[in-house]
Protein backbone atom coordinates (compact mmCIF):
# COMPACT_ATOMS: atom_id res chain seq x y z
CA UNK A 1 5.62 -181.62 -32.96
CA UNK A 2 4.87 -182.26 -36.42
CA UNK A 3 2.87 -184.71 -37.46
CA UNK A 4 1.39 -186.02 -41.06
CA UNK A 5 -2.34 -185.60 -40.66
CA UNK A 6 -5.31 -186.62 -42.93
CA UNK A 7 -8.61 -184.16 -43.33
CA UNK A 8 -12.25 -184.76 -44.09
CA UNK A 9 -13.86 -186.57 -47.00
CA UNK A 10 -15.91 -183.76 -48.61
CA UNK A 11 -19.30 -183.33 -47.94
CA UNK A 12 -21.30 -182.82 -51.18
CA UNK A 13 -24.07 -183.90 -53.71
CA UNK A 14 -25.66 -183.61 -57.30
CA UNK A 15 -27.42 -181.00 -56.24
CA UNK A 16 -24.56 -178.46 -54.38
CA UNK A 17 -24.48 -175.69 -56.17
CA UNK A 18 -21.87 -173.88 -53.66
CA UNK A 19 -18.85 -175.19 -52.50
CA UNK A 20 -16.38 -173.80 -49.35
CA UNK A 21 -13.22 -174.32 -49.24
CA UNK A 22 -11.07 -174.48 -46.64
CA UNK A 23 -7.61 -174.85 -46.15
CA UNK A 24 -7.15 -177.37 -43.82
CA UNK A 25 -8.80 -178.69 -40.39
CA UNK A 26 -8.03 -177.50 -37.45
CA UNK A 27 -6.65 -179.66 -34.06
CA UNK A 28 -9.68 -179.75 -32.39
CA UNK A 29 -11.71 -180.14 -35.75
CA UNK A 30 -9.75 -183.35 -36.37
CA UNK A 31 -10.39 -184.53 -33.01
CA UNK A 32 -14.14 -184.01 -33.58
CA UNK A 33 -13.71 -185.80 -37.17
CA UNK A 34 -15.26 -183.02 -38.55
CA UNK A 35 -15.46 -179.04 -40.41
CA UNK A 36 -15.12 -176.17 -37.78
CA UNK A 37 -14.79 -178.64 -34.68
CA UNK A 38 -13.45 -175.22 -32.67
CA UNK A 39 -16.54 -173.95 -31.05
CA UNK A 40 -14.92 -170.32 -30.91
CA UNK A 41 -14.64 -170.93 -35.24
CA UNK A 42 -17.25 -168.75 -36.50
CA UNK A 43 -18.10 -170.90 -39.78
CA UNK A 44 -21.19 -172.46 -38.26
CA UNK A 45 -22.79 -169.42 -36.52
CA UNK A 46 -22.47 -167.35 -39.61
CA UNK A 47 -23.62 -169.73 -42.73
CA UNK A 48 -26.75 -170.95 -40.39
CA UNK A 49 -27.55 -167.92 -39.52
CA UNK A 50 -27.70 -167.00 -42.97
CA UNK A 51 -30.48 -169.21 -43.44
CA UNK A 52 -32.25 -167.94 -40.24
CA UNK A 53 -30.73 -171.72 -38.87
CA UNK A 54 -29.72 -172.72 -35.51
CA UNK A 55 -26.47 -174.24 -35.16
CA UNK A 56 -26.88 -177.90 -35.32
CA UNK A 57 -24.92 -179.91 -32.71
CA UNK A 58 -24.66 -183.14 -34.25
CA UNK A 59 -21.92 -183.81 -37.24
CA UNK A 60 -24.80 -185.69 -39.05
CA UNK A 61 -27.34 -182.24 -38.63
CA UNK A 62 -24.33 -180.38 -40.23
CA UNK A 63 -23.81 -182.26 -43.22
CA UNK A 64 -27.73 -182.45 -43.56
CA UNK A 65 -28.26 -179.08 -43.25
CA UNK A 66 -25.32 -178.67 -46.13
CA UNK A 67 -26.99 -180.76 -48.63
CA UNK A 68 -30.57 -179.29 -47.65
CA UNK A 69 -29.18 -175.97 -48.42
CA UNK A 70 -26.81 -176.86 -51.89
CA UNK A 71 -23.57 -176.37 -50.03
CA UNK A 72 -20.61 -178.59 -50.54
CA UNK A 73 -17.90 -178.39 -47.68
CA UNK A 74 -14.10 -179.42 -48.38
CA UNK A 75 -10.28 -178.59 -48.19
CA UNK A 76 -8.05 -177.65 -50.42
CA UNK A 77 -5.52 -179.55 -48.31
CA UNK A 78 -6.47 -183.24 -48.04
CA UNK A 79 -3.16 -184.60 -46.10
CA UNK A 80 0.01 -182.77 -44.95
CA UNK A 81 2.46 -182.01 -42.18
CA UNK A 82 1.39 -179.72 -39.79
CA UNK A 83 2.08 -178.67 -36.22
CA UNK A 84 -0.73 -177.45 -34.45
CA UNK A 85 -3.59 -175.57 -36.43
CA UNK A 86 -1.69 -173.23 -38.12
CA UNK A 87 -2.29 -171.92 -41.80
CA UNK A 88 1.62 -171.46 -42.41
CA UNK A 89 2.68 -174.80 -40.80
CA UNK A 90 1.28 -177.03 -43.68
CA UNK A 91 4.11 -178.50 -45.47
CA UNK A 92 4.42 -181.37 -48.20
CA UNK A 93 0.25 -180.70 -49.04
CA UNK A 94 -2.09 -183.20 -51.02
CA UNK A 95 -3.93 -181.16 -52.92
CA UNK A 96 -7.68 -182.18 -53.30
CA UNK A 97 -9.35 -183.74 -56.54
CA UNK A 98 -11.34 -180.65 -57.00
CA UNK A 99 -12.37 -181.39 -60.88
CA UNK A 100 -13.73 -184.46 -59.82
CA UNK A 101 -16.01 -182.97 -57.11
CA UNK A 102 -17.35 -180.05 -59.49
CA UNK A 103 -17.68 -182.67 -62.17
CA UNK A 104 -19.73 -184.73 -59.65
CA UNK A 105 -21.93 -181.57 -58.77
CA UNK A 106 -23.68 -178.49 -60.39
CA UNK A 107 -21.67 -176.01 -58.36
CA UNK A 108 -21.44 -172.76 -59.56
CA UNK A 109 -19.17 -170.69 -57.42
CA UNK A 110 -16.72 -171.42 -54.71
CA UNK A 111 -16.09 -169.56 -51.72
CA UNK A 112 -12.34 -169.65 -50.57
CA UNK A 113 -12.63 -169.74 -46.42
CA UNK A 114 -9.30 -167.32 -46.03
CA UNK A 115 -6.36 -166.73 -47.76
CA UNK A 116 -4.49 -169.77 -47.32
CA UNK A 117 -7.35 -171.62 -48.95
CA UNK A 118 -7.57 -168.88 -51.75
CA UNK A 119 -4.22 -169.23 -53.08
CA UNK A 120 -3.65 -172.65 -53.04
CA UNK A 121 -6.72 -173.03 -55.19
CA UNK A 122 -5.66 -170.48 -57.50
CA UNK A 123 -1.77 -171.38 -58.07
CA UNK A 124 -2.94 -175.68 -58.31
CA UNK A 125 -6.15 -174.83 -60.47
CA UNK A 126 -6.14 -171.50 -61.72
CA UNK A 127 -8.73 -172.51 -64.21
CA UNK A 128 -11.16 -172.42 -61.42
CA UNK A 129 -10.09 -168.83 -60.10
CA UNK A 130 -12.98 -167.01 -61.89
CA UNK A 131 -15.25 -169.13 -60.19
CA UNK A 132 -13.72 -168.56 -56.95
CA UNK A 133 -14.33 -165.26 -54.30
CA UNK A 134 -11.72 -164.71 -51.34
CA UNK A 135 -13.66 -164.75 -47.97
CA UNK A 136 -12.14 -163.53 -44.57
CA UNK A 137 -11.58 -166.45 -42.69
CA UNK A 138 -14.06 -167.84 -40.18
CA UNK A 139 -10.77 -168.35 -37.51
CA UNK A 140 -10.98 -167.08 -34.36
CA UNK A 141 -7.55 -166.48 -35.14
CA UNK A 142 -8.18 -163.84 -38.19
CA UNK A 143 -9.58 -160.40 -36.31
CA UNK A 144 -10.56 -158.88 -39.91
CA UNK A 145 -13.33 -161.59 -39.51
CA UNK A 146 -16.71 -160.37 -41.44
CA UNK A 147 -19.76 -161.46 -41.46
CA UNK A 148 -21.14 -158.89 -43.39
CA UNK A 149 -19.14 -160.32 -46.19
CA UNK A 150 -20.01 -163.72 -45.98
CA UNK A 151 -23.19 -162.72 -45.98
CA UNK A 152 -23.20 -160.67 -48.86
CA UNK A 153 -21.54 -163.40 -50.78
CA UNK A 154 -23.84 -165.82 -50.05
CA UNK A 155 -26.31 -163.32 -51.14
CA UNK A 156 -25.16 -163.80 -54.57
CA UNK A 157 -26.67 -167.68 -54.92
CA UNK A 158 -28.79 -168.23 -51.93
CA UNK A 159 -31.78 -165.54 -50.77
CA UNK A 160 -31.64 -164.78 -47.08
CA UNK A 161 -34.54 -166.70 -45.12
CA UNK A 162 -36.91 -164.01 -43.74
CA UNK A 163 -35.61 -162.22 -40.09
């Protein structure tokens, strides 16, 4: 069934140099009212452990450990219709404000969670598509999944915390 669902405010500060976008959230992520709600999503595991972080459990942890660490966290999508969790099931899209986020910050690159998220930034604000990098998606859905990459990418503004 589709329905006309509403994501996440973004999560974000003066100080976020990074920001991730996503596409859109997920069933279970908007039944937890929050980013990467699906424990099998492999967002969490792989930006914490980054950092040499634990996963937090709490929402509030998350979004602390986002600010503590310069990330902002949003969708491209900010209301649509969608059945189920699917990428290719958004239809009639609100795009987000994303000039008035990076106005609001001192973000320097963003990181495009997937494809989906990737070209919707590009074809509604392709003055921000130097300043953006294509990541495989954190899904459990997408088996090209790489956390090598992210890694590597987040490399480019953050240093890795000791192993």
């Amino acid at each position: 069934m589709t329905v006309r669902a509403e994501g996440f405010p973004p999560v974000y500060n003066g100080e976020s140099r990074l920001l991730i976008l996503g596409s859109f959230p997920s069933v279970m992520s908007r039944g937890v009212n929050f980013y990467y709600g699906n424990p099998q999503n492999r967002f969490w595991r792989t930006v914490c452990g980054f950092f040499g972080e634990e996963v937090p459990q709490e929402t509030e942890k998350k979004r602390e450990f986002l600010l503590r660490r310069q990330i902002a966290l949003w969708d491209v999508v900010v209301s649509c219709e969608i059945e189920g969790s699917s990428d290719a099931a958004i239809r009639n899209e609100i795009i987000a404000d994303l000039p008035a986020l990076l106005e609001g910050s001192r973000v320097e690159r963003i990181f495009c969670n997937g494809s989906k998220a990737y070209s919707l930034l590009t074809e509604r604000f392709p003055q921000l598509s130097g300043a953006a990098k294509k990541l495989p998606s954190t899904s459990p859905a997408n088996p090209r999944f790489s956390e090598r990459v992210w890694h590597e990418a987040l490399s480019e503004l953050f240093r890795a915390a000791p192993r």
